[in-house]
C-alpha atoms as a PDB file:
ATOM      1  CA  UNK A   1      71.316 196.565 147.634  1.00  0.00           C
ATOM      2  CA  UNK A   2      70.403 195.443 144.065  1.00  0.00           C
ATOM      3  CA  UNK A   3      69.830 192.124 142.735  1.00  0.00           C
ATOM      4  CA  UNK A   4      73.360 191.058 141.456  1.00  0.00           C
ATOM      5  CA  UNK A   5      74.933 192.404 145.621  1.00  0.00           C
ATOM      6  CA  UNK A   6      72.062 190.153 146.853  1.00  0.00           C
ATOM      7  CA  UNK A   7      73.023 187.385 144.447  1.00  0.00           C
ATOM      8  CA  UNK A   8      76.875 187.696 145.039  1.00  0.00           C
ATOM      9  CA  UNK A   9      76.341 187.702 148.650  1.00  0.00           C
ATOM     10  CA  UNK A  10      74.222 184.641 148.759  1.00  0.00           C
ATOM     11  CA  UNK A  11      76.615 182.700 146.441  1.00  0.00           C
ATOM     12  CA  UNK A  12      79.337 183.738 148.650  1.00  0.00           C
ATOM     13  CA  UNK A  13      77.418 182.673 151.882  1.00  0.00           C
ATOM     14  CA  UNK A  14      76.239 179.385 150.467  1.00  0.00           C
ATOM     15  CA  UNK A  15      80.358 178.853 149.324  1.00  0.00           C
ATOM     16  CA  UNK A  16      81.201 179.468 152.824  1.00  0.00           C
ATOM     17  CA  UNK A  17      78.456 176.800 154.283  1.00  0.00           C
ATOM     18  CA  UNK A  18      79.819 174.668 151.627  1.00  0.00           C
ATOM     19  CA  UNK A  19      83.147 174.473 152.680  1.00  0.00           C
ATOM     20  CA  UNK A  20      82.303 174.129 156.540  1.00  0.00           C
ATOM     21  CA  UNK A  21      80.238 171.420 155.300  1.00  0.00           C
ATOM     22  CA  UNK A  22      83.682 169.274 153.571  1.00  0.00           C
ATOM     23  CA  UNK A  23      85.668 170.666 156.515  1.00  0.00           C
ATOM     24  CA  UNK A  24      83.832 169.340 158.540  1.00  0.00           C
ATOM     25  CA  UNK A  25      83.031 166.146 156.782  1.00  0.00           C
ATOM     26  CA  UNK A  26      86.842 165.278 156.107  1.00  0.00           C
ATOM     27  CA  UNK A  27      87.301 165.857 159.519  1.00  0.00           C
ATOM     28  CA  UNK A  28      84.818 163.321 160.675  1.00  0.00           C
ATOM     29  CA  UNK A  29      85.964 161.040 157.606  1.00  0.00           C
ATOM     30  CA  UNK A  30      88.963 161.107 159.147  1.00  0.00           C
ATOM     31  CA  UNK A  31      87.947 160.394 162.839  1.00  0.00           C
ATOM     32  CA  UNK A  32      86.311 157.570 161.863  1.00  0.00           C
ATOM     33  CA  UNK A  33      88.779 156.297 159.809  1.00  0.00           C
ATOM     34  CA  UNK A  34      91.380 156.277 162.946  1.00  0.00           C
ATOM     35  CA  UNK A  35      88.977 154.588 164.686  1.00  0.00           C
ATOM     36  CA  UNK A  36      88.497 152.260 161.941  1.00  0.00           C
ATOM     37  CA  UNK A  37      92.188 151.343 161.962  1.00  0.00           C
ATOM     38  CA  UNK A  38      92.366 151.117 165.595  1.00  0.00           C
ATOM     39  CA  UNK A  39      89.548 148.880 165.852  1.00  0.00           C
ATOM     40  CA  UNK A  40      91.110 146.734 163.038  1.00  0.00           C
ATOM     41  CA  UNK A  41      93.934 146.307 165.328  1.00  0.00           C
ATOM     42  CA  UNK A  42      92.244 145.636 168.471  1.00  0.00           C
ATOM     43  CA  UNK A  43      90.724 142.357 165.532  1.00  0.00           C
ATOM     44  CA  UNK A  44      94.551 141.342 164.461  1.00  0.00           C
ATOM     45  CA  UNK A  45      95.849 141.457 168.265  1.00  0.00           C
ATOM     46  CA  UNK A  46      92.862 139.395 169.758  1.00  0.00           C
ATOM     47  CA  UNK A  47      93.272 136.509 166.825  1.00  0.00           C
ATOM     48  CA  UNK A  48      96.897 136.547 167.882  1.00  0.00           C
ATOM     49  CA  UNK A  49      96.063 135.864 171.661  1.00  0.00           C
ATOM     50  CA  UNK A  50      93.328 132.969 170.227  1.00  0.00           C
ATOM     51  CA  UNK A  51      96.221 131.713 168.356  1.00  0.00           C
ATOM     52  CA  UNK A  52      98.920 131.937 171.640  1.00  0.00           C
ATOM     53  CA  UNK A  53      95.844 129.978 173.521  1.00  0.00           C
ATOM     54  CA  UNK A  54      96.043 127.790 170.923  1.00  0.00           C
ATOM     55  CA  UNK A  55      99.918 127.152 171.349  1.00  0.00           C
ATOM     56  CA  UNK A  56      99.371 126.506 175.166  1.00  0.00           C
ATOM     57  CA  UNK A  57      96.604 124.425 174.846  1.00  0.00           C
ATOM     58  CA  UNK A  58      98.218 122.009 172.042  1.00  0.00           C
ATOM     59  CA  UNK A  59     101.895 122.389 174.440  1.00  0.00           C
ATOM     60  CA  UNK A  60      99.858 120.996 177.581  1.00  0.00           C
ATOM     61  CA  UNK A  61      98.612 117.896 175.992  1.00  0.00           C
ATOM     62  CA  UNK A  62     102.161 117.216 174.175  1.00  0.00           C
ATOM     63  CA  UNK A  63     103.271 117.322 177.744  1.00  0.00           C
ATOM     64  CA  UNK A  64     100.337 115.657 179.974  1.00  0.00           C
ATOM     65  CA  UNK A  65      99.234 113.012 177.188  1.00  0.00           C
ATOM     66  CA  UNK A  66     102.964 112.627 174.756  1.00  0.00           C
ATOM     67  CA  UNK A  67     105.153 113.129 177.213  1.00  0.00           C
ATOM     68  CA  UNK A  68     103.324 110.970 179.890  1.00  0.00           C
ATOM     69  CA  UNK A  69     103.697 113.659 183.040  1.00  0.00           C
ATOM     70  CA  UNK A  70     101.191 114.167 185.740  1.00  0.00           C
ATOM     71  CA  UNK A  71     101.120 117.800 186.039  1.00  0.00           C
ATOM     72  CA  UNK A  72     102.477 120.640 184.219  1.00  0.00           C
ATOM     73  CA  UNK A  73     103.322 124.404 185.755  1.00  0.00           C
ATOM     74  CA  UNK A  74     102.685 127.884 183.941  1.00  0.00           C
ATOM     75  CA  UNK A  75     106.424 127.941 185.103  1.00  0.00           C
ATOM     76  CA  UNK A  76     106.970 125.344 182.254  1.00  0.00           C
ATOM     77  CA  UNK A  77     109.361 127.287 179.958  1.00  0.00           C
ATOM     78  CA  UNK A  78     107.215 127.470 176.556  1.00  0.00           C
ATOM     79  CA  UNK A  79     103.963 128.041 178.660  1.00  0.00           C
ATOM     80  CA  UNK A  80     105.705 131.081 180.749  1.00  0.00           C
ATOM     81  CA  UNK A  81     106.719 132.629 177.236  1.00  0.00           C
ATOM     82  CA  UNK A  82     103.143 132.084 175.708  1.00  0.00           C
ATOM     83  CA  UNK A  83     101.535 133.347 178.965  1.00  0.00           C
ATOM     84  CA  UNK A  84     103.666 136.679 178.591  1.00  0.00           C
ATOM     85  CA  UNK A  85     102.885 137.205 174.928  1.00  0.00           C
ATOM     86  CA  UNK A  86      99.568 137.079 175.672  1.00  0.00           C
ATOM     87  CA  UNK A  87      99.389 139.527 178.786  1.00  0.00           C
ATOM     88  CA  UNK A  88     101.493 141.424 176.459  1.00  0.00           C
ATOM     89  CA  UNK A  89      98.579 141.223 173.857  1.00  0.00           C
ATOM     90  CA  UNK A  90      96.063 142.223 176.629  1.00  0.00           C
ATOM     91  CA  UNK A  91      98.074 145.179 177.510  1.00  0.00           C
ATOM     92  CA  UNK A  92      98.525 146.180 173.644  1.00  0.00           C
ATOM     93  CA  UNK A  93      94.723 145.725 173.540  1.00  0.00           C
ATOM     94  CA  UNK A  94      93.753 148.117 176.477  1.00  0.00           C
ATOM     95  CA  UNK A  95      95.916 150.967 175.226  1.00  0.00           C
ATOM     96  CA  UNK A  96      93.970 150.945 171.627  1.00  0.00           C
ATOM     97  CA  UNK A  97      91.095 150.273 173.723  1.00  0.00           C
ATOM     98  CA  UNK A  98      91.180 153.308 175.684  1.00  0.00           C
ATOM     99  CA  UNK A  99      91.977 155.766 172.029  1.00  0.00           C
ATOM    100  CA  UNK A 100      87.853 154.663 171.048  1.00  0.00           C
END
């Protein structure tokens, strides 16, 4: 084999590697970028359970220190729809959870 077979051959090896090499690379790129979103969103839906803690926690002392009543119930109508939003939010967090 002369010089310019060797040559050809080792330019075409070396484009071969080179394009595993982005394959692979945008494939990895991409991976992480999935996780990247899904992590992101894992962020958004844990600030909206702080802020539906937030909601229950203002609602009880409208009710206990406003509104003057002795005890409160998480059968209480706005706490019972701010308690399922936010096991709703735990579930929604689990699922993304288990795609990492």
């Amino acid at each position: 084999m002369g010089f310019w077979e060797r040559s050809k051959e080792m330019l075409n090896k070396g484009v071969i590697s080179t394009k595993e090499v982005i394959e692979s690379a945008a494939e990895k790129s991409k991976e992480l970028g999935e996780k990247g979103v899904t992590k992101v969103t894992i962020m958004q839906l844990e600030k909206q359970a702080e802020n539906r803690f937030a909601q229950i926690g203002r609602h009880v002392y409208e009710i206990l220190v406003k509104e003057g009543q002795q005890t409160i119930s998480k059968g209480t109508d706005e706490i019972k729809e701010l308690l399922k939003a936010v096991e709703q939010i735990e579930k929604d967090i689990d699922s993304y959870e288990k795609k990492l």
